[in-house]
Protein backbone atom coordinates (compact mmCIF):
# COMPACT_ATOMS: atom_id res chain seq x y z
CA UNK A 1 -16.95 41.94 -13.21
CA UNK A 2 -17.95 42.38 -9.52
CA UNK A 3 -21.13 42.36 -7.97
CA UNK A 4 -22.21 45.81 -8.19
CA UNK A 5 -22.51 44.85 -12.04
CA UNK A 6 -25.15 42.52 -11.31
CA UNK A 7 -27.07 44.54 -8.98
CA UNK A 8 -30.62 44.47 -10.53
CA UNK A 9 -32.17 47.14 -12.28
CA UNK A 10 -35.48 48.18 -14.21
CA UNK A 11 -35.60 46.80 -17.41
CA UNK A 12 -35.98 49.23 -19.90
CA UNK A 13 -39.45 49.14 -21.97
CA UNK A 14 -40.18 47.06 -25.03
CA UNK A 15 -37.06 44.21 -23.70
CA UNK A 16 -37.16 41.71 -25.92
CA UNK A 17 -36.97 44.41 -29.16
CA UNK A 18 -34.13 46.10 -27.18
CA UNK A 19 -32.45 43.16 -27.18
CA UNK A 20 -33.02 42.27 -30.94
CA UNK A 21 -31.63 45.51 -32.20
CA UNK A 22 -28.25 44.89 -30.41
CA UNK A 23 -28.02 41.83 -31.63
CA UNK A 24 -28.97 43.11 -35.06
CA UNK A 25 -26.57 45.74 -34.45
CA UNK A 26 -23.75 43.95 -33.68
CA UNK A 27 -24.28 41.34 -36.83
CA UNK A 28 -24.68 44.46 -39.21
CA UNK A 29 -21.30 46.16 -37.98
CA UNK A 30 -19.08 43.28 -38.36
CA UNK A 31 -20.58 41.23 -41.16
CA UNK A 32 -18.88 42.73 -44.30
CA UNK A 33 -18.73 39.18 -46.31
CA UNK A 34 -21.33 37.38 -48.12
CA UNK A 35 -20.69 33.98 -46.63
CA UNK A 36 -20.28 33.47 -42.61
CA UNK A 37 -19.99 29.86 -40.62
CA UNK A 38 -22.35 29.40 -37.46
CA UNK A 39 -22.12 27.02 -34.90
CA UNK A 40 -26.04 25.64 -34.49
CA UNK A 41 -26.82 23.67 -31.65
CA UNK A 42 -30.25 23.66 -31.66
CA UNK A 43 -30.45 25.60 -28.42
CA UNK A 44 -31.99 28.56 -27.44
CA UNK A 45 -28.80 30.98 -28.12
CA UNK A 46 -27.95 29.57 -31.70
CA UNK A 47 -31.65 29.43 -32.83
CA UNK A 48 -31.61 32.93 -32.46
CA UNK A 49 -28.97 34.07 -33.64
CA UNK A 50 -29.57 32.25 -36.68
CA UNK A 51 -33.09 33.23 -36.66
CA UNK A 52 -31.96 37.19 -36.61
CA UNK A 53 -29.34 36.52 -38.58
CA UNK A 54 -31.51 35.51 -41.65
CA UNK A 55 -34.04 38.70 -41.05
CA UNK A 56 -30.99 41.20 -41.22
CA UNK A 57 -29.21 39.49 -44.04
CA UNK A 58 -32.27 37.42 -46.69
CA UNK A 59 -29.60 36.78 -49.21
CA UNK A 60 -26.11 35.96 -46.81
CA UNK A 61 -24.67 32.42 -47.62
CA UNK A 62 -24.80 30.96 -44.06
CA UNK A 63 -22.53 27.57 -43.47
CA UNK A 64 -24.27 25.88 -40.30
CA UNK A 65 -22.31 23.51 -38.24
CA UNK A 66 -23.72 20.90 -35.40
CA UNK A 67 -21.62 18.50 -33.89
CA UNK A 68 -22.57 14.87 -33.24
CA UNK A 69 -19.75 12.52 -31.16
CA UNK A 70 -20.50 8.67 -30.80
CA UNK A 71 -22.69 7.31 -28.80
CA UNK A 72 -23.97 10.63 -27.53
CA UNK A 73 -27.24 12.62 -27.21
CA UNK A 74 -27.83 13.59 -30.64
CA UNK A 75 -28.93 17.12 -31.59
CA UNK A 76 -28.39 17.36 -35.51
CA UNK A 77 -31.47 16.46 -36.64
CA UNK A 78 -33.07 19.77 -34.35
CA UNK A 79 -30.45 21.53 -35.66
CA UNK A 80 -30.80 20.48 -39.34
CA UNK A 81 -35.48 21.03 -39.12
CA UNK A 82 -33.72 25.03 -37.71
CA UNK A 83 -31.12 25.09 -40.59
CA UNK A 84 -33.81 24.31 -43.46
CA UNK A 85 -36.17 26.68 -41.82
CA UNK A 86 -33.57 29.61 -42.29
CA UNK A 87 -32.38 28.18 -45.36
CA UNK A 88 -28.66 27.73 -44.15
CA UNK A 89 -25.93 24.80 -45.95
CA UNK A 90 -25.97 23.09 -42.90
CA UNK A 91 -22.87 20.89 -42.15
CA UNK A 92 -22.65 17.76 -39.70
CA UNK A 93 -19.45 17.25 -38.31
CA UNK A 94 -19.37 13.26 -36.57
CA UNK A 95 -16.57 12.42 -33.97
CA UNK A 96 -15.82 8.95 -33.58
CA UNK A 97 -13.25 9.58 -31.20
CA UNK A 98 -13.28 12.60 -29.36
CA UNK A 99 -9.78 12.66 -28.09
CA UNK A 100 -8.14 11.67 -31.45
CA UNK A 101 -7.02 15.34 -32.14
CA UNK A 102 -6.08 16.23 -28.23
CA UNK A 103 -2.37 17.07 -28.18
CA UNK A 104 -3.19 19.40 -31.22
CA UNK A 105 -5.77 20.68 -29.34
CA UNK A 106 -3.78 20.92 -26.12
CA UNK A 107 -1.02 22.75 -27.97
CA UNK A 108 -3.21 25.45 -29.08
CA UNK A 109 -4.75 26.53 -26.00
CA UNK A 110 -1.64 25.49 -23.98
CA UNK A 111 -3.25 24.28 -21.17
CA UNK A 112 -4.48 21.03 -20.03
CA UNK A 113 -8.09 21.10 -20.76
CA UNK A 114 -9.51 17.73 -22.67
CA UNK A 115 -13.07 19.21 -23.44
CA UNK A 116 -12.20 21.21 -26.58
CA UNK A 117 -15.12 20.59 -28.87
CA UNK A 118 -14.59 24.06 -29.68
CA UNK A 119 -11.60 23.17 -31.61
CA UNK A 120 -13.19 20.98 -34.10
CA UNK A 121 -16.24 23.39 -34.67
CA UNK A 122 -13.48 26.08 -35.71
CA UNK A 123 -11.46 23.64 -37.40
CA UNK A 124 -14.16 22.72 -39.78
CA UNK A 125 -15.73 26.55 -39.96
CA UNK A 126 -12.49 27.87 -41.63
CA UNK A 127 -13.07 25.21 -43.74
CA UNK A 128 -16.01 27.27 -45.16
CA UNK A 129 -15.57 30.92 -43.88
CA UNK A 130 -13.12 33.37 -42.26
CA UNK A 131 -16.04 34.50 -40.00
CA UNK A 132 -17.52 32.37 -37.79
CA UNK A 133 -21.07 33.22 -35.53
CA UNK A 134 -21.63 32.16 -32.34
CA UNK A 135 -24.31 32.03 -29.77
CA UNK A 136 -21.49 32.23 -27.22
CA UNK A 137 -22.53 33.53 -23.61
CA UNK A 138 -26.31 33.09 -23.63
CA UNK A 139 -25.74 30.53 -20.59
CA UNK A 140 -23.90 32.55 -18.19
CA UNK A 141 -25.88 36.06 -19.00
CA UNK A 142 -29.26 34.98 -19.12
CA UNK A 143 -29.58 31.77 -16.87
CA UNK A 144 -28.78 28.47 -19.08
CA UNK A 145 -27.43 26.65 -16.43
CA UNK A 146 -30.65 26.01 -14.76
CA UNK A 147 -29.70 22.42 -13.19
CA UNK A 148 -27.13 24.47 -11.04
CA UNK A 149 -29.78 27.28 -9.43
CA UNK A 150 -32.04 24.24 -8.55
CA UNK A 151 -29.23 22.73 -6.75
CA UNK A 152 -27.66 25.79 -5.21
CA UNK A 153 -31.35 27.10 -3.71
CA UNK A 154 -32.32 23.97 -2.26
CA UNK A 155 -28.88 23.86 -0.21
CA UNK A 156 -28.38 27.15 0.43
CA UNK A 157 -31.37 29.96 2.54
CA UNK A 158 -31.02 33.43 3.59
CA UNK A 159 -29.35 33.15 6.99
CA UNK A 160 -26.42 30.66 5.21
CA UNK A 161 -23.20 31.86 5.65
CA UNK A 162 -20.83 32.23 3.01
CA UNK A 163 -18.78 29.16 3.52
CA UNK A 164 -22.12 27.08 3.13
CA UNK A 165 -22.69 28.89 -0.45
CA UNK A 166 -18.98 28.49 -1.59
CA UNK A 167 -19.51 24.80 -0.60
CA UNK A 168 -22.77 24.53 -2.26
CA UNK A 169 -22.10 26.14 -5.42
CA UNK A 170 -18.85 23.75 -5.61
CA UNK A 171 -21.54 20.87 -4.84
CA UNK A 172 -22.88 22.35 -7.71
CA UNK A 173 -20.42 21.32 -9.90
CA UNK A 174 -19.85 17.83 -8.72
CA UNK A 175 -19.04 16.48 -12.06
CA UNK A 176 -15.76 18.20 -11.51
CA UNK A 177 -14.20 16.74 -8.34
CA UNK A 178 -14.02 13.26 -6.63
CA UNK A 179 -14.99 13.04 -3.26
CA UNK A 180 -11.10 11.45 -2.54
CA UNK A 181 -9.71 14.72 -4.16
CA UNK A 182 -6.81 14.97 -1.95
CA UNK A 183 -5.54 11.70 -2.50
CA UNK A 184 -5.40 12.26 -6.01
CA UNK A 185 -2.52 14.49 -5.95
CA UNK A 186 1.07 13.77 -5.40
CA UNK A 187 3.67 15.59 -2.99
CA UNK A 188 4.33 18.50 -5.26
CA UNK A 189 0.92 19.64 -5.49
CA UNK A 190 -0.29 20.98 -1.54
CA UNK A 191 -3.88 20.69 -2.50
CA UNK A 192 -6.24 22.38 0.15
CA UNK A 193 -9.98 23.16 -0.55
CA UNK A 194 -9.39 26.45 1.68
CA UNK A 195 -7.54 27.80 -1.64
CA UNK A 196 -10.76 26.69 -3.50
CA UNK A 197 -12.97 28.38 -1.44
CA UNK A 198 -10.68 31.68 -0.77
CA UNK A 199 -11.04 32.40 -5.11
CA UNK A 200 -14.80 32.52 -5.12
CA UNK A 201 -14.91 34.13 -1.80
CA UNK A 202 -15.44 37.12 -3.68
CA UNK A 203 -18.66 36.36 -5.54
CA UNK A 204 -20.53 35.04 -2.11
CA UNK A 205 -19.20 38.29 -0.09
CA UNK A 206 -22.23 40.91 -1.06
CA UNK A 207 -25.68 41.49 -0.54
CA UNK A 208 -26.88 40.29 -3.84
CA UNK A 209 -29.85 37.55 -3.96
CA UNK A 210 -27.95 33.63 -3.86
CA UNK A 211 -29.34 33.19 -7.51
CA UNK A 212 -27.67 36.51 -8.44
CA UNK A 213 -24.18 35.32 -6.95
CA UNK A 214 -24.76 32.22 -8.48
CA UNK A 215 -24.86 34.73 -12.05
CA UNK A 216 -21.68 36.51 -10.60
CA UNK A 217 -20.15 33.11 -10.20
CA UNK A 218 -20.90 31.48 -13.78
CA UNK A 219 -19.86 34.97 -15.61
CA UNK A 220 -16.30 35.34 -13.83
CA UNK A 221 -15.25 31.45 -13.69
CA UNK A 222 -16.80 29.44 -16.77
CA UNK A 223 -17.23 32.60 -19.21
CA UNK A 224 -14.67 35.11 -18.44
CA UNK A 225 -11.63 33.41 -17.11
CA UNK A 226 -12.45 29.80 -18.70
CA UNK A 227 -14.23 29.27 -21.73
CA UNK A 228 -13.01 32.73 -23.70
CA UNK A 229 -9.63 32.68 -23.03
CA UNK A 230 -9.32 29.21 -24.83
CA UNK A 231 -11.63 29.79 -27.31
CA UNK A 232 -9.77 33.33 -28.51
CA UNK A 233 -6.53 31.09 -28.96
CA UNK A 234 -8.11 28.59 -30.80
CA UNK A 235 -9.96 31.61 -32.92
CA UNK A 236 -6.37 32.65 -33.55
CA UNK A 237 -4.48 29.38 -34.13
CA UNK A 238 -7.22 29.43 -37.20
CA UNK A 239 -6.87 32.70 -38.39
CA UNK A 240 -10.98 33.42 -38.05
CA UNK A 241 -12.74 35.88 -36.81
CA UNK A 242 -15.38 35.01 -33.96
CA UNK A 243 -18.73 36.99 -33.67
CA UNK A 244 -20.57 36.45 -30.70
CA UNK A 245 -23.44 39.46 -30.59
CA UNK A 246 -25.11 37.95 -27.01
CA UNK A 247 -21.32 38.93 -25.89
CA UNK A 248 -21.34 42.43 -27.36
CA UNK A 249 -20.60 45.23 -24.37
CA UNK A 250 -23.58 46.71 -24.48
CA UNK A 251 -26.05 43.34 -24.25
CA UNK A 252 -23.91 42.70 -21.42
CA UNK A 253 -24.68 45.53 -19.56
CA UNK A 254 -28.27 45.14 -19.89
CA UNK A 255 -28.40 41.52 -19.06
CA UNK A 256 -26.17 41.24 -16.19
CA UNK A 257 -28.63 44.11 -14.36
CA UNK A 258 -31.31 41.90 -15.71
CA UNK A 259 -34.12 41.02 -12.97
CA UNK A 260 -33.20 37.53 -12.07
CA UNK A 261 -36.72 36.43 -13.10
CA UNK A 262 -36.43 37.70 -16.73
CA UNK A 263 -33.48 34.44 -16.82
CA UNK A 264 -34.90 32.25 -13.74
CA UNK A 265 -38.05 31.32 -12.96
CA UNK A 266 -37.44 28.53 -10.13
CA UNK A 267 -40.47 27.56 -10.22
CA UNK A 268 -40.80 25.42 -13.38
CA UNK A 269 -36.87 25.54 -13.38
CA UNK A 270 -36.58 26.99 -16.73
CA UNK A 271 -33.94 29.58 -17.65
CA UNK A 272 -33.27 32.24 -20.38
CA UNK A 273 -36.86 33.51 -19.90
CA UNK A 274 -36.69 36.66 -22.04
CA UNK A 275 -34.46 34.87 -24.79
CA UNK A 276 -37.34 32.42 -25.01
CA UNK A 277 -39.85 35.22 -25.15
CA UNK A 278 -37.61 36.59 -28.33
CA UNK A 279 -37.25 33.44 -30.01
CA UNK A 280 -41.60 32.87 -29.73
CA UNK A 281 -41.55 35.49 -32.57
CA UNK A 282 -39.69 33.14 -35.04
CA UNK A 283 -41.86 30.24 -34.37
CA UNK A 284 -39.42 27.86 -34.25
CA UNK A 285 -39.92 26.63 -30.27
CA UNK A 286 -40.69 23.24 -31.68
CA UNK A 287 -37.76 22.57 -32.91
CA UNK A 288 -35.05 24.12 -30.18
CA UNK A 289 -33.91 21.47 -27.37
CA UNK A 290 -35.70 21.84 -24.32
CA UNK A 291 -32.58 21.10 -21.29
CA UNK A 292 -29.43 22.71 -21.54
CA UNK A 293 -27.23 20.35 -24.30
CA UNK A 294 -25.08 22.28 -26.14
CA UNK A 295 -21.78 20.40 -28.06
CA UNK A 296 -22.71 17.54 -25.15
CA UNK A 297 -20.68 13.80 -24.92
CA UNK A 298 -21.35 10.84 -23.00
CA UNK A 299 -18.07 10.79 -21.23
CA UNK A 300 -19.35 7.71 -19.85
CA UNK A 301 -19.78 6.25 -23.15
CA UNK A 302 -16.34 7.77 -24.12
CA UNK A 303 -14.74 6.16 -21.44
CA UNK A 304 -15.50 2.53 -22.90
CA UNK A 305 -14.69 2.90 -26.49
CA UNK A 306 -11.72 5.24 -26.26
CA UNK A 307 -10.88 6.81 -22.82
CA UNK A 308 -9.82 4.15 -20.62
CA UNK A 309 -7.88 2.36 -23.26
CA UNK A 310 -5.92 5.51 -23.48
CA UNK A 311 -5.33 6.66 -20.09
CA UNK A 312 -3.70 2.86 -19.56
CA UNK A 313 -1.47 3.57 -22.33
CA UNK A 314 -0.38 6.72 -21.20
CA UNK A 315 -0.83 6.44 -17.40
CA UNK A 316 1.36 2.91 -17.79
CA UNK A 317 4.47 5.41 -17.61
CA UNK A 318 3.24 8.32 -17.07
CA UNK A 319 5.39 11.30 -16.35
CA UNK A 320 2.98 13.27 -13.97
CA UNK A 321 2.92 10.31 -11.69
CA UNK A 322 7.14 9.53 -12.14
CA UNK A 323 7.22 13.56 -11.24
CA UNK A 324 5.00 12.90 -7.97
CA UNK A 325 2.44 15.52 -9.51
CA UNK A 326 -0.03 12.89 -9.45
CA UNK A 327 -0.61 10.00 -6.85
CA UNK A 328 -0.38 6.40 -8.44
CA UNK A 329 -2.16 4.90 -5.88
CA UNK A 330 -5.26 6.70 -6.78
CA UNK A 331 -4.86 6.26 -10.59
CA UNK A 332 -4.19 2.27 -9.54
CA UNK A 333 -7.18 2.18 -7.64
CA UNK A 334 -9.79 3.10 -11.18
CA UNK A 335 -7.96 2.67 -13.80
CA UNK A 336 -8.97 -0.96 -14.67
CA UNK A 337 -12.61 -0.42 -13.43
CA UNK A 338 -15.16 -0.55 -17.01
CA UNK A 339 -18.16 1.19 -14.94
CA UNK A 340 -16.56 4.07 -13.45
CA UNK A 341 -18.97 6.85 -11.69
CA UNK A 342 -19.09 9.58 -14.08
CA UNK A 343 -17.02 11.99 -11.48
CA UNK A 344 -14.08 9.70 -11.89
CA UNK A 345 -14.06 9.55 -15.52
CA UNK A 346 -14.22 13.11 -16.05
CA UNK A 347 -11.51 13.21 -13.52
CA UNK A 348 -9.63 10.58 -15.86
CA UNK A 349 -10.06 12.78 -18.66
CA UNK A 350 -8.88 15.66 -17.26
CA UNK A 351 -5.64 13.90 -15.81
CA UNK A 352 -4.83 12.31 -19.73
CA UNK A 353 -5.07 15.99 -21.24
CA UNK A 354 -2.44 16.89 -18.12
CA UNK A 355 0.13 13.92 -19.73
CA UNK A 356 -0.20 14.95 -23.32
CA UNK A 357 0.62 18.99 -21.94
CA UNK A 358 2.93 17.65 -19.88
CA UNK A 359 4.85 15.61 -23.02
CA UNK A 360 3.96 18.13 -25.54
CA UNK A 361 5.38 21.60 -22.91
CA UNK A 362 7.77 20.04 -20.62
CA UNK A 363 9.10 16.80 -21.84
CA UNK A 364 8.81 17.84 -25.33
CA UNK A 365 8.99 14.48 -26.43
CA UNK A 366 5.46 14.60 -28.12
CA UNK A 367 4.51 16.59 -30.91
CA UNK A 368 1.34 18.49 -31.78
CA UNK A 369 0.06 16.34 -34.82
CA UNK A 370 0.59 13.22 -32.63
CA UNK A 371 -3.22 11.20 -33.20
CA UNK A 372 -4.53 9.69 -30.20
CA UNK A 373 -5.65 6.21 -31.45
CA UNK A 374 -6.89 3.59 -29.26
């Protein structure tokens, strides 16, 4: 999408109704079972969809799945009071070790990404159905990401020019960068933030207010080119069909031209204002998680019973760094450190899921099935 598709526009009368009958209509043309799976969170975008769900379809079997990993924030219990409310069989899945199913993981999606949650809620829905309902783009459509606006408006005004918001929205996203970047590469990777900058150019470069580019941003990057593209090949891999009605064309037309205070109010920081508004006519506010958690892990946490045992054991030899991909200096300098800043261990993470692609695509000498233990 480009920015004329997130130019605002009136909202049409009665919004939040307009809303629940696409939603409704998109569950009622492609549910044809009896029995479907649901990821439930306990958010705002699951809630409802479950909610709407159970008013179009009294007598569907619905399997609900949360997700709980170890030593984590823990939303099962919201996500169980929502479950017995809509009478759903509601299913926890527990992960001891997040990273023990990574090169399988890894070889699906075929790229090096460690953060596939995703993998294990589909894994255990086709355990129960070959449908599986989502609440899948509520974030990026209708403003879930509400630590990111607060951050981006109080760096960015209206004479900044559009270096300063490519900078701030990427300040914006801290948890995914060290500030020694550059020396974390090795000689066959020229990394240069002017490359960074030059690919979101494009969503900074129009007249559209900073929390609408901010929108423009999120949809294109996390949604569109990110997060679907992995989760249709894990959808596949599993042979199950996804349904995610917030991602149906026409709700997306109506939300991206969506007046950004309908999704933002920056003034008590709270997003997904009309979703809320919906959701009020379920009565089930108490029970949905206030901040934006989703599937969330304490990487920090992960880091000292799992991560850092494993990125020794493959970082020890590790083929990036014998390649020059990676700079052993800078994997030297952290590796052994137990309290890590946060940035570095998600940095970690992400350079472990680049050995096990790199052993399961180019070495070949790891296979799929291959369990990361510590």
């Amino acid at each position: 999408m480009n920015w004329k598709d997130f130019v605002e526009k009136n909202p049409p009368e009665n919004l939040t109704l307009k809303i629940e009958k696409i939603i409704s209509n998109s569950l009622q043309n492609n549910l044809k079972k009896s029995n479907v799976a649901l990821a439930l969170s306990s958010g705002i975008d699951s809630t409802l969809i479950t909610a709407i769900l159970r008013k179009e379809f009294p007598q569907i079997n619905i399997e609900s799945i949360s997700v709980t990993f170890a030593d984590s924030v823990d939303e099962s219990p919201n996500a169980k009071r929502i479950a017995e409310k809509f009478e759903t069989n509601h299913h926890v899945l527990y992960l001891e070790n997040f990273l023990l199913e990574l090169p399988k993981a890894i070889s699906i999606v075929k790229q090096p990404f460690w953060d596939l949650h995703w993998y294990y809620v589909v894994k255990k829905a086709k355990s129960l159905s070959n449908l599986l309902l989502s609440g899948d783009g509520g974030d990026e459509l209708f403003g879930g990401y509400t630590f990111r606006y607060q951050k981006f408006l109080s760096l960015v005004n209206s004479n900044s020019s559009v270096l300063t918001k490519i900078i701030s929205y990427l300040e914006c996203h801290e948890r995914d960068w060290v500030q020694d970047q550059v020396k974390l590469f090795g000689e066959k990777i020229n990394f240069a933030w002017s490359e960074i900058h030059s690919i979101l150019k494009e969503y900074f470069t129009n007249n559209l207010h900073p929390t609408n580019q901010v929108f423009l941003a999120d949809y294109n990057g996390k949604l569109r080119h990110n997060m679907l593209p992995l989760y249709n090949k894990i959808h596949t891999y599993f042979k199950i069909k996804n349904i995610a009605p917030l991602l149906s064309p026409q709700l997306i037309r109506l939300a991206t031209h969506l007046p950004k205070e309908l999704k933002y109010d920056s003034h008590t920081n709270s997003g997904k204002i009309i979703l809320r508004k919906l959701l009020q006519q379920f009565n089930v506010d108490q029970f949905v998680t206030g901040n934006k958690q989703g599937f969330s892990i304490n990487t920090f946490n992960l880091w000292k019973n799992h991560a850092q045992k494993l990125c020794k054991y493959y970082m020890t030899n590790s083929r990036i760094i014998k390649e020059r991909w990676i700079n052993y200096e800078w994997v030297n300098k952290y590796l052994d450190n137990d309290e890590l800043d946060v940035r570095i261990i998600n940095k970690f993470l992400g350079l472990l899921a680049f050995e096990i692609w790199y052993r399961l695509f180019i070495s070949k000498e790891m296979k799929s099935d291959e369990l990361l233990h510590t």
